[in-house]
PDB file of N, CA and C in Angstrom:
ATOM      1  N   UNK A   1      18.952  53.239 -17.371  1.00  0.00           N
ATOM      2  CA  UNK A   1      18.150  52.730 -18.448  1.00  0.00           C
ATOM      3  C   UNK A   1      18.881  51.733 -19.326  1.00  0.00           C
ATOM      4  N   UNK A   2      20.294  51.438 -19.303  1.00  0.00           N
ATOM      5  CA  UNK A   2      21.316  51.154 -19.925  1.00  0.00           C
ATOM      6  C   UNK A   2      21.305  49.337 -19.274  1.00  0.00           C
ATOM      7  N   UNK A   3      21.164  49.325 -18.265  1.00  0.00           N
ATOM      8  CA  UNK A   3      21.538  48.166 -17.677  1.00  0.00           C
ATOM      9  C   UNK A   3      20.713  47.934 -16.655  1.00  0.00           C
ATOM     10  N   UNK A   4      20.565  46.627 -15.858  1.00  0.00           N
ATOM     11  CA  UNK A   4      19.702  46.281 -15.174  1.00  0.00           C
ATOM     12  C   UNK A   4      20.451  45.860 -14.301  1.00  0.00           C
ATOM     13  N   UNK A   5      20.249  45.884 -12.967  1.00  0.00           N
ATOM     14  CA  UNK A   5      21.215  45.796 -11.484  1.00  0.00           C
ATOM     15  C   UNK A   5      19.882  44.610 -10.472  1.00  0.00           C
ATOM     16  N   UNK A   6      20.604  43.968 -10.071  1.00  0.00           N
ATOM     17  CA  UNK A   6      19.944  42.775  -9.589  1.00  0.00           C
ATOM     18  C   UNK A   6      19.306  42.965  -8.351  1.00  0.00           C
ATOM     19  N   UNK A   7      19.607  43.656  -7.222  1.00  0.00           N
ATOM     20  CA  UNK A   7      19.265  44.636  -6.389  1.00  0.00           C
ATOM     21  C   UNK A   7      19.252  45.952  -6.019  1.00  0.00           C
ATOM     22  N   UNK A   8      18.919  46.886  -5.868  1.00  0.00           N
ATOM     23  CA  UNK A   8      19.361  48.346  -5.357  1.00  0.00           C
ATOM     24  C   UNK A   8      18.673  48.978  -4.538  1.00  0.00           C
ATOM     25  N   UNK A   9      19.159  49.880  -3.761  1.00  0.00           N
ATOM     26  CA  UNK A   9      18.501  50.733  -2.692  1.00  0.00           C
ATOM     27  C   UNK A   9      18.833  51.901  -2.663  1.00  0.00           C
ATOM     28  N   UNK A  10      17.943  52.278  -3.812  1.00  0.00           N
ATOM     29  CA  UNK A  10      18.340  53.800  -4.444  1.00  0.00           C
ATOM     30  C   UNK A  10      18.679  54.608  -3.476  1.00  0.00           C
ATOM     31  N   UNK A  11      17.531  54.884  -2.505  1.00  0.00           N
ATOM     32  CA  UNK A  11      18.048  55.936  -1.491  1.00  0.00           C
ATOM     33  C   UNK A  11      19.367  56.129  -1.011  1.00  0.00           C
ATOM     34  N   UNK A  12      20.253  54.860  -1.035  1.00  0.00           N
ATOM     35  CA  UNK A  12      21.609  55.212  -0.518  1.00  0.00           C
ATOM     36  C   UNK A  12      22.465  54.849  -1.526  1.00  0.00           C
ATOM     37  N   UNK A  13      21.954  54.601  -2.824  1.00  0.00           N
ATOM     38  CA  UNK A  13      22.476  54.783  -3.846  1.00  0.00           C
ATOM     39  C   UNK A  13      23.837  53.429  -4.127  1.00  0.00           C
ATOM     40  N   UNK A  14      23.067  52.299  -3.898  1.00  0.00           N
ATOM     41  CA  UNK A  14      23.739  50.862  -3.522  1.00  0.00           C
ATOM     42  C   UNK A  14      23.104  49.937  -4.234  1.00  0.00           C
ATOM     43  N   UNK A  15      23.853  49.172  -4.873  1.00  0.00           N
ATOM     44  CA  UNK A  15      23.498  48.284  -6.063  1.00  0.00           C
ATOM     45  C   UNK A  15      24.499  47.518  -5.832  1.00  0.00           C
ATOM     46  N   UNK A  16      23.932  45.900  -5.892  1.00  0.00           N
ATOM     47  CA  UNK A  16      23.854  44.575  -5.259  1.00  0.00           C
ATOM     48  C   UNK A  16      24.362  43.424  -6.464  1.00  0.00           C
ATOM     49  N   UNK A  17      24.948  43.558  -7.128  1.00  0.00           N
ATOM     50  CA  UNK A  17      24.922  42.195  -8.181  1.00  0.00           C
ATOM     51  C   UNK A  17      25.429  41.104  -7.672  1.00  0.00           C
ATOM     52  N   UNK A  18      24.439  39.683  -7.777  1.00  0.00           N
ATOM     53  CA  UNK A  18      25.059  38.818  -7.761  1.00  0.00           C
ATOM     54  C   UNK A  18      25.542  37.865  -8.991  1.00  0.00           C
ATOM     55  N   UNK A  19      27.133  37.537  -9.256  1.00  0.00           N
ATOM     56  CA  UNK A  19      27.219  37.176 -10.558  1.00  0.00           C
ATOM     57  C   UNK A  19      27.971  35.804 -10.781  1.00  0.00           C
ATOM     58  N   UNK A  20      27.115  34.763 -11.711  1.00  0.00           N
ATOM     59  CA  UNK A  20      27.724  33.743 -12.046  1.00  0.00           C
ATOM     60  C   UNK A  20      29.207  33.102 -12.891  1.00  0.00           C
ATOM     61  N   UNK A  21      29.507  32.244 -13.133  1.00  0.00           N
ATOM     62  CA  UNK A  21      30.319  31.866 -13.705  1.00  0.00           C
ATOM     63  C   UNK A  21      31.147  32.816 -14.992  1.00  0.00           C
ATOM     64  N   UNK A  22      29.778  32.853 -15.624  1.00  0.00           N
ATOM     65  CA  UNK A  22      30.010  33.842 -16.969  1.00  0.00           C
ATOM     66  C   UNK A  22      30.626  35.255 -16.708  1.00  0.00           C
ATOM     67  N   UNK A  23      30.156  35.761 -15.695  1.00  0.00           N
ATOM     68  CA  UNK A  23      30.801  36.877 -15.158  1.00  0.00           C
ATOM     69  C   UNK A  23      32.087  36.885 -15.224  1.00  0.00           C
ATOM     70  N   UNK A  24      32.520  35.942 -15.051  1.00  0.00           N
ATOM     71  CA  UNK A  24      34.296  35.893 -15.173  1.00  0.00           C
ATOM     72  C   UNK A  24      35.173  34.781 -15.954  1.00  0.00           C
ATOM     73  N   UNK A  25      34.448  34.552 -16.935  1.00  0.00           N
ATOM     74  CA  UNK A  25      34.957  33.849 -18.266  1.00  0.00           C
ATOM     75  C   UNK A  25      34.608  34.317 -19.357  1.00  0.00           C
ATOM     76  N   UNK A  26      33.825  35.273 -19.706  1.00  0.00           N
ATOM     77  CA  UNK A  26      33.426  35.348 -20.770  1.00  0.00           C
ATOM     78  C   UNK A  26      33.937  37.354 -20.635  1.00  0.00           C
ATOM     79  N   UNK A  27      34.473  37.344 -22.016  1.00  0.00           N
ATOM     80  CA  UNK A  27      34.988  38.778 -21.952  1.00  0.00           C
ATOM     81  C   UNK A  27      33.882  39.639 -22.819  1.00  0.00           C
ATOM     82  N   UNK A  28      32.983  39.461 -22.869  1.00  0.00           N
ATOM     83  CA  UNK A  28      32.071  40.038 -23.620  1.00  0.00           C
ATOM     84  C   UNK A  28      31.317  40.721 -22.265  1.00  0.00           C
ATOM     85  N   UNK A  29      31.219  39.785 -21.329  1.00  0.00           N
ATOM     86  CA  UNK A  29      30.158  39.553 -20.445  1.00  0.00           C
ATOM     87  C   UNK A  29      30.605  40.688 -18.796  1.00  0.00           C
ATOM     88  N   UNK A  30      32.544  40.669 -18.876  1.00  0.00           N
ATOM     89  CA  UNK A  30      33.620  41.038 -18.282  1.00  0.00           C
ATOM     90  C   UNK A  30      33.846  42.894 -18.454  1.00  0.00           C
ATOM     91  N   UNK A  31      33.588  43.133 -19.950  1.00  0.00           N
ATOM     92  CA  UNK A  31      33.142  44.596 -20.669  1.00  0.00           C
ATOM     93  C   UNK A  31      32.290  45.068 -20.249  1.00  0.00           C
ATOM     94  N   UNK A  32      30.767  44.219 -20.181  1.00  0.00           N
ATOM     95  CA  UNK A  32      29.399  44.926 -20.042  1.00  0.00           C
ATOM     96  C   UNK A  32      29.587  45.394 -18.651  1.00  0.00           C
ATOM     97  N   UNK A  33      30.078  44.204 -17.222  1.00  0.00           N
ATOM     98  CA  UNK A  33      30.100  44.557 -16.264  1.00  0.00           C
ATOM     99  C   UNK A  33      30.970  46.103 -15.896  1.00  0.00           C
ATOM    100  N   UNK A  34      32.164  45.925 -16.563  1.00  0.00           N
ATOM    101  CA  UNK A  34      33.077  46.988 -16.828  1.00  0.00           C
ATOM    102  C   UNK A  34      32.220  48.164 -16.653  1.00  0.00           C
ATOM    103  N   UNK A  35      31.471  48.349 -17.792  1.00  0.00           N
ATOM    104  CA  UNK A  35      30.562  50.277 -18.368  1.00  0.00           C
ATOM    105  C   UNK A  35      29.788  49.956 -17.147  1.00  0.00           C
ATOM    106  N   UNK A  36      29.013  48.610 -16.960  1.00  0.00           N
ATOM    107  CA  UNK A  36      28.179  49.086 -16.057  1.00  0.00           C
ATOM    108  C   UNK A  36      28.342  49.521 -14.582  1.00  0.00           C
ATOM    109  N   UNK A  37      29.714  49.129 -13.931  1.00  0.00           N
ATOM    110  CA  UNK A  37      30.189  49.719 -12.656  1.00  0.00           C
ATOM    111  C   UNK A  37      30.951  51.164 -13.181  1.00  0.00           C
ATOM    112  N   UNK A  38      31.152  51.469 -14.173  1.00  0.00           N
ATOM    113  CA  UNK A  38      31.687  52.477 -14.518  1.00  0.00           C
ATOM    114  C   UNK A  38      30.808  53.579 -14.709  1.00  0.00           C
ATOM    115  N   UNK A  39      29.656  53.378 -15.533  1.00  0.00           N
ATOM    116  CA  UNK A  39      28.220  54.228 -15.174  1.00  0.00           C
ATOM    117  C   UNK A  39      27.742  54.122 -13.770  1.00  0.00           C
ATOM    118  N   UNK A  40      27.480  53.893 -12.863  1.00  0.00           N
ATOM    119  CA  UNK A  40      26.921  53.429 -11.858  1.00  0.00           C
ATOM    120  C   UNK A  40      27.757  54.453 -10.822  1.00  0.00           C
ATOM    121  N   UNK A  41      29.443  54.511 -10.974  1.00  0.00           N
ATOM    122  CA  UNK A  41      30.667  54.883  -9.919  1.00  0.00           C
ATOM    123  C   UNK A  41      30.335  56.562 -10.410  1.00  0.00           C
ATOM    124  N   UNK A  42      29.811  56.467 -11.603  1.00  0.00           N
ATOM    125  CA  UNK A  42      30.060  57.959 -12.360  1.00  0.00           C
ATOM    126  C   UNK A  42      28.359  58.799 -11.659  1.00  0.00           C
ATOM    127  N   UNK A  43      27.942  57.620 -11.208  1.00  0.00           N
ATOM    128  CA  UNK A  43      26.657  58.920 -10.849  1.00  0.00           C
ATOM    129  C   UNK A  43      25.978  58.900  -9.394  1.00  0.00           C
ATOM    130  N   UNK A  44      27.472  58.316  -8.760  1.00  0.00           N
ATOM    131  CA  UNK A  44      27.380  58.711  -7.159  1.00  0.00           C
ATOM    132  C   UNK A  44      26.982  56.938  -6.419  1.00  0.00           C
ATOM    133  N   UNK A  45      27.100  56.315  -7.099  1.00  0.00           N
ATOM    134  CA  UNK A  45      26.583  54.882  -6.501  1.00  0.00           C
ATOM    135  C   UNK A  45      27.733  54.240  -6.234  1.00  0.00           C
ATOM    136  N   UNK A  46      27.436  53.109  -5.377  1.00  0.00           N
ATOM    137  CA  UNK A  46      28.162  52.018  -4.502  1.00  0.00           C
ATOM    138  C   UNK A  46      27.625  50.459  -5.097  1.00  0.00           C
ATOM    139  N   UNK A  47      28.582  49.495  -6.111  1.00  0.00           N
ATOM    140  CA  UNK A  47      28.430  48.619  -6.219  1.00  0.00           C
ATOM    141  C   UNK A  47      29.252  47.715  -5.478  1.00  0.00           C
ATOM    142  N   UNK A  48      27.939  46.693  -5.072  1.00  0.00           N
ATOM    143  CA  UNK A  48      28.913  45.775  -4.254  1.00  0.00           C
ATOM    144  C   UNK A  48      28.728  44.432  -5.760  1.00  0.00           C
ATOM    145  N   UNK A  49      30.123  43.629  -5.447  1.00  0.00           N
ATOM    146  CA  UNK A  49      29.920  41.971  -6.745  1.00  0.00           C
ATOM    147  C   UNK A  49      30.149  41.248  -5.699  1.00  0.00           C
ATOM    148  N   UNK A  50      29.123  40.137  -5.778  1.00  0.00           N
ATOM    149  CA  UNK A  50      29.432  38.956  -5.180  1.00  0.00           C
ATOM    150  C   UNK A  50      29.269  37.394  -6.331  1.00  0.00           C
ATOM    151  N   UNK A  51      29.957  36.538  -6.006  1.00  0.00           N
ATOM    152  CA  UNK A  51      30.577  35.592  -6.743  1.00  0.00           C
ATOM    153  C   UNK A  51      28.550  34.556  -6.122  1.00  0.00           C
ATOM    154  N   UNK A  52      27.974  34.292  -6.978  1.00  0.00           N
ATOM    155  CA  UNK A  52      26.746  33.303  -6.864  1.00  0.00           C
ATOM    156  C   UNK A  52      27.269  32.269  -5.982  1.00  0.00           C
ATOM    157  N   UNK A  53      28.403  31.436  -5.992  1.00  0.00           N
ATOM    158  CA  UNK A  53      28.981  30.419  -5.490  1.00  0.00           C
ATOM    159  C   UNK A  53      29.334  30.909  -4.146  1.00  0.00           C
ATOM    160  N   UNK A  54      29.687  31.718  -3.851  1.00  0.00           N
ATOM    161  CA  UNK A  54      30.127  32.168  -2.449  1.00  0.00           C
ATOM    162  C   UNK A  54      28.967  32.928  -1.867  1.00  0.00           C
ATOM    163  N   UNK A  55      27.829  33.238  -2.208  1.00  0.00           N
ATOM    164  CA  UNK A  55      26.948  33.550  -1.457  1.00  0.00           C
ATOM    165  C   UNK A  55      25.975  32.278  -1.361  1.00  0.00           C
ATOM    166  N   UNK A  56      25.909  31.093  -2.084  1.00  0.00           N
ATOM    167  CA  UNK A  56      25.659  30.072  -2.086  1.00  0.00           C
ATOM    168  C   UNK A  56      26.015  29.081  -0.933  1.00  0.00           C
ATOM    169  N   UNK A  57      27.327  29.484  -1.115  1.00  0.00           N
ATOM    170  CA  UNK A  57      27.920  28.553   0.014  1.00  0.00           C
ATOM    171  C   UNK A  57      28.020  29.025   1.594  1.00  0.00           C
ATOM    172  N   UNK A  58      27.942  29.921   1.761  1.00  0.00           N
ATOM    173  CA  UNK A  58      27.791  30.424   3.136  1.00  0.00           C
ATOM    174  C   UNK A  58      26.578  32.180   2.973  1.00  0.00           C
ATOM    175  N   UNK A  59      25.330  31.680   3.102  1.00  0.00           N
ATOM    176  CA  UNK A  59      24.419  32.567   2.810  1.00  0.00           C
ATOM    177  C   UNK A  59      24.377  33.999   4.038  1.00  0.00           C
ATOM    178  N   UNK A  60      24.868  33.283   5.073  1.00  0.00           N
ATOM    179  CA  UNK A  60      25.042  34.237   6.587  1.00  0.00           C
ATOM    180  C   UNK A  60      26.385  35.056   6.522  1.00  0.00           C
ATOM    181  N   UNK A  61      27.286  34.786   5.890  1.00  0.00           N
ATOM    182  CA  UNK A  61      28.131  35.927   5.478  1.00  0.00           C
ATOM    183  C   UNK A  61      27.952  36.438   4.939  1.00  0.00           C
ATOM    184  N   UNK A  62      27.232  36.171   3.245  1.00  0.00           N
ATOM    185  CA  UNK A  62      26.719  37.052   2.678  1.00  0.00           C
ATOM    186  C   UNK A  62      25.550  38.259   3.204  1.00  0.00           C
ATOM    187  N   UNK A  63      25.063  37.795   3.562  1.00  0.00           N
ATOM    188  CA  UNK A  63      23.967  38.473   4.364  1.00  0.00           C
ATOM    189  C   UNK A  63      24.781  39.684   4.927  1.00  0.00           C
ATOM    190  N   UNK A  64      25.465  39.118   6.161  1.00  0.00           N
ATOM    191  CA  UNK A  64      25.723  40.311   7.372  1.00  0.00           C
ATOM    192  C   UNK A  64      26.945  41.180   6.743  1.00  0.00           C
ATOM    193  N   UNK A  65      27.759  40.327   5.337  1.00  0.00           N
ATOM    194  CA  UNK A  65      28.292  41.656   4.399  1.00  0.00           C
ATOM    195  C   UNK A  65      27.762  42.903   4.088  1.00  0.00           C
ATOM    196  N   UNK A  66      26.740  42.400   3.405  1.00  0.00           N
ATOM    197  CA  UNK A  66      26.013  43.547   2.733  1.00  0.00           C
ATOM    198  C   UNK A  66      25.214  44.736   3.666  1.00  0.00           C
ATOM    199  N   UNK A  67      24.588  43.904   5.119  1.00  0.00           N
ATOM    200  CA  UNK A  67      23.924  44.446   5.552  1.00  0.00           C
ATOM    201  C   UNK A  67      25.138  45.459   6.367  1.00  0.00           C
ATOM    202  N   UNK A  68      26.482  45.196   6.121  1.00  0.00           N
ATOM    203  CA  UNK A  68      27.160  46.239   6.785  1.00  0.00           C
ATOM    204  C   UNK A  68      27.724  47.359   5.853  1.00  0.00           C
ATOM    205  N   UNK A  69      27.596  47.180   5.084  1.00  0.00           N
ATOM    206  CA  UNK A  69      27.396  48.030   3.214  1.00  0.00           C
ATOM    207  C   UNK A  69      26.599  48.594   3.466  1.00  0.00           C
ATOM    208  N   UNK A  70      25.005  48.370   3.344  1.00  0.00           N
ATOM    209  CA  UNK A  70      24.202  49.032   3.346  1.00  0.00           C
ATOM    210  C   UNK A  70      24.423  50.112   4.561  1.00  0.00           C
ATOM    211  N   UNK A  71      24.118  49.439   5.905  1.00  0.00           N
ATOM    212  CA  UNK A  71      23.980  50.078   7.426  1.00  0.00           C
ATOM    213  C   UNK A  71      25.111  51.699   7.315  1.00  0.00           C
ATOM    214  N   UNK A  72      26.144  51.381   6.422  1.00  0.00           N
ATOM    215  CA  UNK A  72      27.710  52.190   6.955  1.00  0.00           C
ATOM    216  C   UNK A  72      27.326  53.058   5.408  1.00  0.00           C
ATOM    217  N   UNK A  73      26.860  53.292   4.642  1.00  0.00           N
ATOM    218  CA  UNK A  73      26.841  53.975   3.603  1.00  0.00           C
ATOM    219  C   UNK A  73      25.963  55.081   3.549  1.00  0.00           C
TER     220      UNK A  73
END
């Protein structure tokens, strides 16, 4: 209720963020992510972070990453 996760697949308890620039310049922004993989680790879930720019730039790695995250979890 705390935070909002950009994808998830509750059933296997896997949550997907993809995060921009700000994600890793801004320490305000660096904190929030902080509690929120920290709530998330604390109630049995699997976050994956991916960088916007690198799933941008090669969309088929991203892809067959996750889908081996998901598949193996």
């Amino acid at each position: 209720g705390r935070f909002a996760i950009d994808f998830a697949w509750p059933h296997k308890k896997i949550a997907l963020e993809i995060d921009g620039d700000q994600h890793y310049t801004q320490p305000e922004q660096r904190q929030r992510d902080a509690n929120k993989e920290m709530l998330l680790e604390t109630m049995g879930w699997t976050l994956i972070r991916v960088r916007w720019k690198a799933m941008f730039k090669n969309p088929k790695k991203f892809i067959n990453d996750v889908k081996n995250v998901i598949d193996n979890t």
